[in-house]
Protein backbone atom coordinates (compact mmCIF):
# COMPACT_ATOMS: atom_id res chain seq x y z
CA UNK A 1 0.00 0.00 0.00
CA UNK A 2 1.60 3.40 -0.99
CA UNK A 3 1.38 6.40 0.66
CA UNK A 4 -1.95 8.79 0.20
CA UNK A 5 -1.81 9.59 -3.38
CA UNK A 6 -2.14 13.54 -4.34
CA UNK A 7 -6.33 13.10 -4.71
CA UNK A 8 -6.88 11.61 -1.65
CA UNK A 9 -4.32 14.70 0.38
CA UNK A 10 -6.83 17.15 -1.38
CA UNK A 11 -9.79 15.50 -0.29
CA UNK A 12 -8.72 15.09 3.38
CA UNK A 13 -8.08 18.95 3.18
CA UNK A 14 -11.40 20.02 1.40
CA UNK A 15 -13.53 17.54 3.65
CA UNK A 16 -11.17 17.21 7.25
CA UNK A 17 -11.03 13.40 6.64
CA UNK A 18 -10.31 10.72 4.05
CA UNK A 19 -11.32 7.22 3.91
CA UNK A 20 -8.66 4.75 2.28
CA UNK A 21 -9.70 0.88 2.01
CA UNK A 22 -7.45 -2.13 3.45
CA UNK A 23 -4.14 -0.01 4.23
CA UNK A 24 -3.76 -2.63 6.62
CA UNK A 25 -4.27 -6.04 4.44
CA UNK A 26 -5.93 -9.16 5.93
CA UNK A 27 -2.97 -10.70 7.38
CA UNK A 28 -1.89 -7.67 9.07
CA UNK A 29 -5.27 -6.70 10.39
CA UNK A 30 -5.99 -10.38 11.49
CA UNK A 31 -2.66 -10.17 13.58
CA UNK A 32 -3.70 -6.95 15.08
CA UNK A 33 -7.49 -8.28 15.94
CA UNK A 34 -5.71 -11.52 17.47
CA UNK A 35 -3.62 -9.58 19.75
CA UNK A 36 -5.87 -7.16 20.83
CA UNK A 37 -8.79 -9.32 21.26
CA UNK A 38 -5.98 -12.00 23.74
CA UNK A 39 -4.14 -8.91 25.07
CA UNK A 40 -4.96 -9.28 28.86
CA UNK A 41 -2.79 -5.82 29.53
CA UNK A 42 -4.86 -4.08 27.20
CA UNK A 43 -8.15 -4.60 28.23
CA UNK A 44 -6.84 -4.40 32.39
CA UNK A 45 -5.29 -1.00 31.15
CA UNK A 46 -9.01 0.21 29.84
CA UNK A 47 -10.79 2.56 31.49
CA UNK A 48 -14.31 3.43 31.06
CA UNK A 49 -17.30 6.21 31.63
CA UNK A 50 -20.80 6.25 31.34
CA UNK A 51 -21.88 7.72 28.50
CA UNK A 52 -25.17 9.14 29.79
CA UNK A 53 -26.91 6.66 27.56
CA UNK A 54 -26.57 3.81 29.56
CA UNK A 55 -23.58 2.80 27.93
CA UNK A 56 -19.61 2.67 28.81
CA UNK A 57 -17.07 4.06 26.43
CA UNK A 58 -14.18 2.40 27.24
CA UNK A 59 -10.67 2.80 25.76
CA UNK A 60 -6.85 2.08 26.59
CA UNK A 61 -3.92 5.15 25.71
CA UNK A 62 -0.46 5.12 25.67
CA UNK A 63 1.82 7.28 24.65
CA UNK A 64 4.87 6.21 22.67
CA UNK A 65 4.61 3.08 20.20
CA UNK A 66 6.98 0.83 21.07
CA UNK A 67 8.04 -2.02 19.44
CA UNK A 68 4.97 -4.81 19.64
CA UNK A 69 2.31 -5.00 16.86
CA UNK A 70 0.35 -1.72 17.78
CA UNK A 71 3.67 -0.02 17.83
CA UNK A 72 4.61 -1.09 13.99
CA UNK A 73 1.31 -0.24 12.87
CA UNK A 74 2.27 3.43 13.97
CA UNK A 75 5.50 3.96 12.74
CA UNK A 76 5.10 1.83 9.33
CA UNK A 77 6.14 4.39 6.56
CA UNK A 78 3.01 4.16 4.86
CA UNK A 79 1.13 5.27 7.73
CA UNK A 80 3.67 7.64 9.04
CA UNK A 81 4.70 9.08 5.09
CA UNK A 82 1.23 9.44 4.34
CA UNK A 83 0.69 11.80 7.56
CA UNK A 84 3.58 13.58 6.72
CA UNK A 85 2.18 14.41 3.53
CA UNK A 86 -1.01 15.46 5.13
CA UNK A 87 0.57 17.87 7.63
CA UNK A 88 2.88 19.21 5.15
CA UNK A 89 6.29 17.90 7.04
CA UNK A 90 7.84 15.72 9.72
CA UNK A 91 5.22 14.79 12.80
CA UNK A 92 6.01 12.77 15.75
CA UNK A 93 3.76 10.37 17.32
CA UNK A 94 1.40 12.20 20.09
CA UNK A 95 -0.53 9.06 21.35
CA UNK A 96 -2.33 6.02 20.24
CA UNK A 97 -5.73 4.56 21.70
CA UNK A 98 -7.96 1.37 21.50
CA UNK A 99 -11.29 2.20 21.22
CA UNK A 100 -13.06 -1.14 22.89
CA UNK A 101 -16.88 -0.40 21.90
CA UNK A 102 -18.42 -4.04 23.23
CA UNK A 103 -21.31 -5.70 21.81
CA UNK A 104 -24.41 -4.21 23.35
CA UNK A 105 -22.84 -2.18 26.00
CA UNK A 106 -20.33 0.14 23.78
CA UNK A 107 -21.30 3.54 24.78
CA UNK A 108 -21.45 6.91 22.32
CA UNK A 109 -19.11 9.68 21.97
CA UNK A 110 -20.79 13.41 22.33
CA UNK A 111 -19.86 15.50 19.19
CA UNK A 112 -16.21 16.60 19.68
CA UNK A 113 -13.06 17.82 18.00
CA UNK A 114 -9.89 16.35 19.13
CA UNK A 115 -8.38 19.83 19.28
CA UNK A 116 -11.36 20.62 21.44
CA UNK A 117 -9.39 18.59 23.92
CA UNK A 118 -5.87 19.21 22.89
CA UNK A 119 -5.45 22.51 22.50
CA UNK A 120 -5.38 23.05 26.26
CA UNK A 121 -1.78 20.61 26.44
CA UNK A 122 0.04 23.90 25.28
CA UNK A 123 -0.65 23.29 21.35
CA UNK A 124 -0.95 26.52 19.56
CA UNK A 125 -1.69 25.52 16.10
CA UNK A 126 -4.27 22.37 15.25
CA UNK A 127 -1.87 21.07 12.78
CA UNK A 128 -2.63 17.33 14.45
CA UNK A 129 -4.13 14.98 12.74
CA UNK A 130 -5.31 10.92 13.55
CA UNK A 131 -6.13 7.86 11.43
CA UNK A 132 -8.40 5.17 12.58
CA UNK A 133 -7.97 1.46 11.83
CA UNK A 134 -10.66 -0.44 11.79
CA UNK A 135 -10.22 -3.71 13.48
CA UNK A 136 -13.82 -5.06 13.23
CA UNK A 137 -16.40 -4.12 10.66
CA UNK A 138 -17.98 -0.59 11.50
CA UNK A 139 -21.46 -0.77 10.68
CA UNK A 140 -24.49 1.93 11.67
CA UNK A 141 -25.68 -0.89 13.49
CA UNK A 142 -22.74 -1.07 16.23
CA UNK A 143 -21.64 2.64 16.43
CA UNK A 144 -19.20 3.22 13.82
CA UNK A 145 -17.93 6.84 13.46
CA UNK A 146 -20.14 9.88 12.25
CA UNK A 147 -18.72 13.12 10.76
CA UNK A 148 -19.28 16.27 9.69
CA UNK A 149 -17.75 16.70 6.38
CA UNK A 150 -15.62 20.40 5.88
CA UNK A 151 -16.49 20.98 9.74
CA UNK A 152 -12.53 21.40 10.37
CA UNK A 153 -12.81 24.81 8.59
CA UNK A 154 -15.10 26.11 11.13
CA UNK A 155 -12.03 26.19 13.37
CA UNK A 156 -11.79 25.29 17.33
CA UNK A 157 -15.32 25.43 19.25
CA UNK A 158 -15.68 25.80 22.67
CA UNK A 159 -15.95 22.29 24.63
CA UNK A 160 -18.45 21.64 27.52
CA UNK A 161 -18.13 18.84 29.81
CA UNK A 162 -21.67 17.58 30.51
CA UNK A 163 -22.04 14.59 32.56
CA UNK A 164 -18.65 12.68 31.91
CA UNK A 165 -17.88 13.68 28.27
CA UNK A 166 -16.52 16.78 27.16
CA UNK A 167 -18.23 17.68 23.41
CA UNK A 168 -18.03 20.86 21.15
CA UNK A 169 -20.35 23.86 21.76
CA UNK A 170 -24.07 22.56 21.18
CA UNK A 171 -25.54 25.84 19.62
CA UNK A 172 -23.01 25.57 16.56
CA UNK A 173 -22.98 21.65 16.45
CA UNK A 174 -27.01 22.05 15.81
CA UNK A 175 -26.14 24.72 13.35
CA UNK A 176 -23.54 23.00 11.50
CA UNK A 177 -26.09 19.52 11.26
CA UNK A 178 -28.47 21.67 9.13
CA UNK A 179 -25.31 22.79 6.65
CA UNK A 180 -22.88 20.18 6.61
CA UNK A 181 -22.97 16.88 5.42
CA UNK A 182 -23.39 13.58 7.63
CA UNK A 183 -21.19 10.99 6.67
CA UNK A 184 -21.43 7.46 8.33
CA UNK A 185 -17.87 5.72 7.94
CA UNK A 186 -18.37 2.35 7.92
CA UNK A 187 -15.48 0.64 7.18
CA UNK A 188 -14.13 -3.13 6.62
CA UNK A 189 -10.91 -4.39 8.86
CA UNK A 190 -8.34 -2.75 7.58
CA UNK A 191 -9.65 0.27 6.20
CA UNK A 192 -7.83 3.46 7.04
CA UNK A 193 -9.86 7.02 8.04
CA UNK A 194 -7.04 9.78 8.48
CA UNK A 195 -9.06 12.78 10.04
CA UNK A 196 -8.05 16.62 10.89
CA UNK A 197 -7.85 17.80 14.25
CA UNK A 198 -10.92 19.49 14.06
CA UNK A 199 -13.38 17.80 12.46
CA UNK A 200 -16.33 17.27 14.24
CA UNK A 201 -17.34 13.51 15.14
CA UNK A 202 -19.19 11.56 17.10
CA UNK A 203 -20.30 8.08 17.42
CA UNK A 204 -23.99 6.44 18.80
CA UNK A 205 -23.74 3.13 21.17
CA UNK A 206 -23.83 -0.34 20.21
CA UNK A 207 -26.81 -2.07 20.22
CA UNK A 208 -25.70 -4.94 17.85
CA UNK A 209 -24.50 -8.42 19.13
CA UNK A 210 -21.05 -6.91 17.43
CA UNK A 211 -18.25 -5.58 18.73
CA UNK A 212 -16.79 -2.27 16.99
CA UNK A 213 -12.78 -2.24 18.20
CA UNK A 214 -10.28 0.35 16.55
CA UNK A 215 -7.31 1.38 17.04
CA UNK A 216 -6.51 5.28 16.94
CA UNK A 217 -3.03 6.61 16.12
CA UNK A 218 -2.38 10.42 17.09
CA UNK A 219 0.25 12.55 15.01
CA UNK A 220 1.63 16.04 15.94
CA UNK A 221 3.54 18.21 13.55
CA UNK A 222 7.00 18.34 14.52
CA UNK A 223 6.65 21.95 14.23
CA UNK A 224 4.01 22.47 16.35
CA UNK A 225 6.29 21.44 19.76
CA UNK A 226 3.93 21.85 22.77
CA UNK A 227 5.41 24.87 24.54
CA UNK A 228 4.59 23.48 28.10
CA UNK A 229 4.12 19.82 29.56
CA UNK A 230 1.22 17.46 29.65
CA UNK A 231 0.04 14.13 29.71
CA UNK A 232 0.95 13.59 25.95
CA UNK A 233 4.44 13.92 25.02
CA UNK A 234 6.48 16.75 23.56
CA UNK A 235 8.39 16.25 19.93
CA UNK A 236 10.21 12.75 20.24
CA UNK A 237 11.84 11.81 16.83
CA UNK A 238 9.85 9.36 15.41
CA UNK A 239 11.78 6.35 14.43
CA UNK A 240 10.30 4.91 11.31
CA UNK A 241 9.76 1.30 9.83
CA UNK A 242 9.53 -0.54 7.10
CA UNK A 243 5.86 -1.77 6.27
CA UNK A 244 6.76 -5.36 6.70
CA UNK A 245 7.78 -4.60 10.23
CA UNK A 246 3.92 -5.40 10.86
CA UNK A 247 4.38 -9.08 9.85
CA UNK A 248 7.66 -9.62 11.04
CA UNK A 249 6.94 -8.57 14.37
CA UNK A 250 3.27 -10.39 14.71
CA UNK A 251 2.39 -11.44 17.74
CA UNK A 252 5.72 -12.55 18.92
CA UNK A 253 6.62 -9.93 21.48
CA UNK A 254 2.84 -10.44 23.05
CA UNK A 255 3.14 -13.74 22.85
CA UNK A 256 6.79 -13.75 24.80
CA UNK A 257 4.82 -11.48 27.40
CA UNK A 258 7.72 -8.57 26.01
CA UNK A 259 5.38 -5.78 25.44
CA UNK A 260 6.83 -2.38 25.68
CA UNK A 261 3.94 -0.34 26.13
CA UNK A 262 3.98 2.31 28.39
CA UNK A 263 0.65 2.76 29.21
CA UNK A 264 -1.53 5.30 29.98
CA UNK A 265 -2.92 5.26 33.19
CA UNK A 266 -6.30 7.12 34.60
CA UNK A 267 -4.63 8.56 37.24
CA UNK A 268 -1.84 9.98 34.81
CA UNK A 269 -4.38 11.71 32.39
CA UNK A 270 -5.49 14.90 33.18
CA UNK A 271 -8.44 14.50 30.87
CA UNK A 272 -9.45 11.45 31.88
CA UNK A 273 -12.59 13.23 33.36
CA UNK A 274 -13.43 13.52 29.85
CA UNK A 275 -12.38 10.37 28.59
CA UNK A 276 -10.05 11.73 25.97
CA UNK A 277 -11.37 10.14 22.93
């Protein structure tokens, strides 16, 4: 799979996001869905909220890849070169996250921008950006992610926290609903949604018998260095490699119980009152 091609760069900047099918290809996603779904760390590392709905969103967060599967699958030039290309030069990674929406009980995200969130970790410029893998098929029926197409040219809005989620100024979301359009991105395992900082997006609950797992890498432009600390790291060279690194690596270091994650723990995240999505 090559990097985004010059069409697809123009769409993500006319419409905030672009959808690219199987960047990860079967094998690769299957490996990823194994480990996750046997991962014991990862789903004791989760932490969860009520949604207000009745359901939990629940996701796990660390911080730098690493060097087991999840780690590859963020530093593997074609995902790395094609944010680069995106964000118009070098980016480092900011944070990756498991999204681990559950048959049934898999709660819904409010309307949001990620910026929304970010901005306040000493980021002065939303030149971030995050792709989504989709580990099992997203469907309407079990949640998968809504957006509002163009949205990220509205710039930041003002986030409330309401209940236990944080979400983007309700007045202009209701606004932007009537003008924008509504795009439900289902997607196959595999599939690939790079989106801008701030787009607006938002997910319902999962009332299917399915689960809807992804895995969400984070990129910051090395340019845009966070000028104080936070829970998310400053610019840390990002050490690239090659696309078969994904194979190679497997599930070998999981399986040897040699994991190098360095989680993300509730305690350690000052938005975890928000559930950081």
């Amino acid at each position: 799979m090559p990097v985004l091609s010059a069409v697809q760069v123009d769409s993500f900047h006319q419409d905030g996001y672009v959808l690219v099918q199987q960047m990860l290809d079967s094998e690769e996603i299957n490996l990823l869905r194994r480990t996750a779904k046997s991962d014991r760390e990862l789903d004791k590392r989760s932490y969860h909220s009520d949604d207000g709905e009745g359901g939990l969103v629940r996701l796990s967060l660390w911080n730098h890849p690493g060097n087991s599967i999840y780690g590859m699958v963020a530093r593997c030039n074609r995902i790395v070169n094609s944010m680069e290309k995106l964000l118009d030069g070098e980016v480092y990674h900011y944070h990756s996250k498991m999204i681990l929406k559950d048959a049934k009980v898999g709660g819904a995200w409010t309307w949001h921008q990620d910026y929304g969130y970010w901005y306040q970790n000493g980021l002065l410029f939303p030149r971030l950006a995050s792709v989504m893998i989709a580990v099992d098929p997203a469907t309407r029926e079990n949640g998968c992610l809504q957006v509002l197409a163009e949205s990220h040219h509205m710039g930041r809005l003002n986030h409330v926290t309401t209940g236990e989620q944080a979400g983007a100024d309700k007045e202009k979301v209701d606004q932007a609903l009537k003008r924008l359009e509504l795009i439900h991105c289902e997607m196959e395992p595999g599939d690939a949604l790079f989106f801008h900082c701030n787009l607006l997006h938002h997910s319902d609950q999962n009332r299917s018998e399915d689960p809807r797992w992804t895995l969400i890498c984070c990129y910051n432009s090395a340019q845009n260095n966070p000028y104080k600390d936070s829970h998310h790291p400053s610019y840390t060279p990002l050490e690239k490699v090659d696309d078969q690194a994904i194979k190679t690596v497997g599930m070998a270091r999981f399986e040897d119980d040699d994991s190098d994650v360095a989680w993300l723990e509730p305690e350690m995240d000052a938005s975890v009152s928000s559930l950081e999505p």
